[in-house]
Protein backbone atom coordinates (compact mmCIF):
# COMPACT_ATOMS: atom_id res chain seq x y z
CA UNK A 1 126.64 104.64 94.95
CA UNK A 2 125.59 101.75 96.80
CA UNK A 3 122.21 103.94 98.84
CA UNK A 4 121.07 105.31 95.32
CA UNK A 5 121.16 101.58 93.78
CA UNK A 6 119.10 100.50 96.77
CA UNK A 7 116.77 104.09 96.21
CA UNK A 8 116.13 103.26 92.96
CA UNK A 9 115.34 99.53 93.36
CA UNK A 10 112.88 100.49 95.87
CA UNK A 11 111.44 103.20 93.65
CA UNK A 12 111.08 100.72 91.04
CA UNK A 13 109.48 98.03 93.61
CA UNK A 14 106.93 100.96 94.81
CA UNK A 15 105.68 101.80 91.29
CA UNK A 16 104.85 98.33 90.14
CA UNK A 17 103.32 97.66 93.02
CA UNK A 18 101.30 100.61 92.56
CA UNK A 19 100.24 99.75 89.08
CA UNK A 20 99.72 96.37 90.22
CA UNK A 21 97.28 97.36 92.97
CA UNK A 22 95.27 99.90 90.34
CA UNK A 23 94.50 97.17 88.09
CA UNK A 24 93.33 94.82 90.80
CA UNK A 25 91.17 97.43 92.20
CA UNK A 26 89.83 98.28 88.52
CA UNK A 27 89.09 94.73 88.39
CA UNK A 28 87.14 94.60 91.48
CA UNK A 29 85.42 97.73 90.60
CA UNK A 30 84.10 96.20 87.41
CA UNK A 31 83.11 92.78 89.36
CA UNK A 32 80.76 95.02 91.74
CA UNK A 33 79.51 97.05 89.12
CA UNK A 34 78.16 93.96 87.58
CA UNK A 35 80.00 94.30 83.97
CA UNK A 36 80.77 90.49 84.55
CA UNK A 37 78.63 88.14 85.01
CA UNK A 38 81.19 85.15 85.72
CA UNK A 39 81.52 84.24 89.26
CA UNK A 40 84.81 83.92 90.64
């Protein structure tokens, strides 16, 4: 019981990581790209 809790938590970590690094380099993308002119 205990390794699947740990499993899934990690699963769980992965993923929004995952998501979290697709939107940042979405957001980069864009910046290059030139859609915004703001500087950062």
């Amino acid at each position: 019981m205990e390794i699947d809790k740990k499993v899934k938590k990690k699963n769980i970590l992965t993923g929004i990581a995952l998501v979290i690094f697709m939107i940042l380099l979405f957001i980069f993308t864009l910046y290059n790209v030139g859609v915004f002119e703001r500087i950062i």
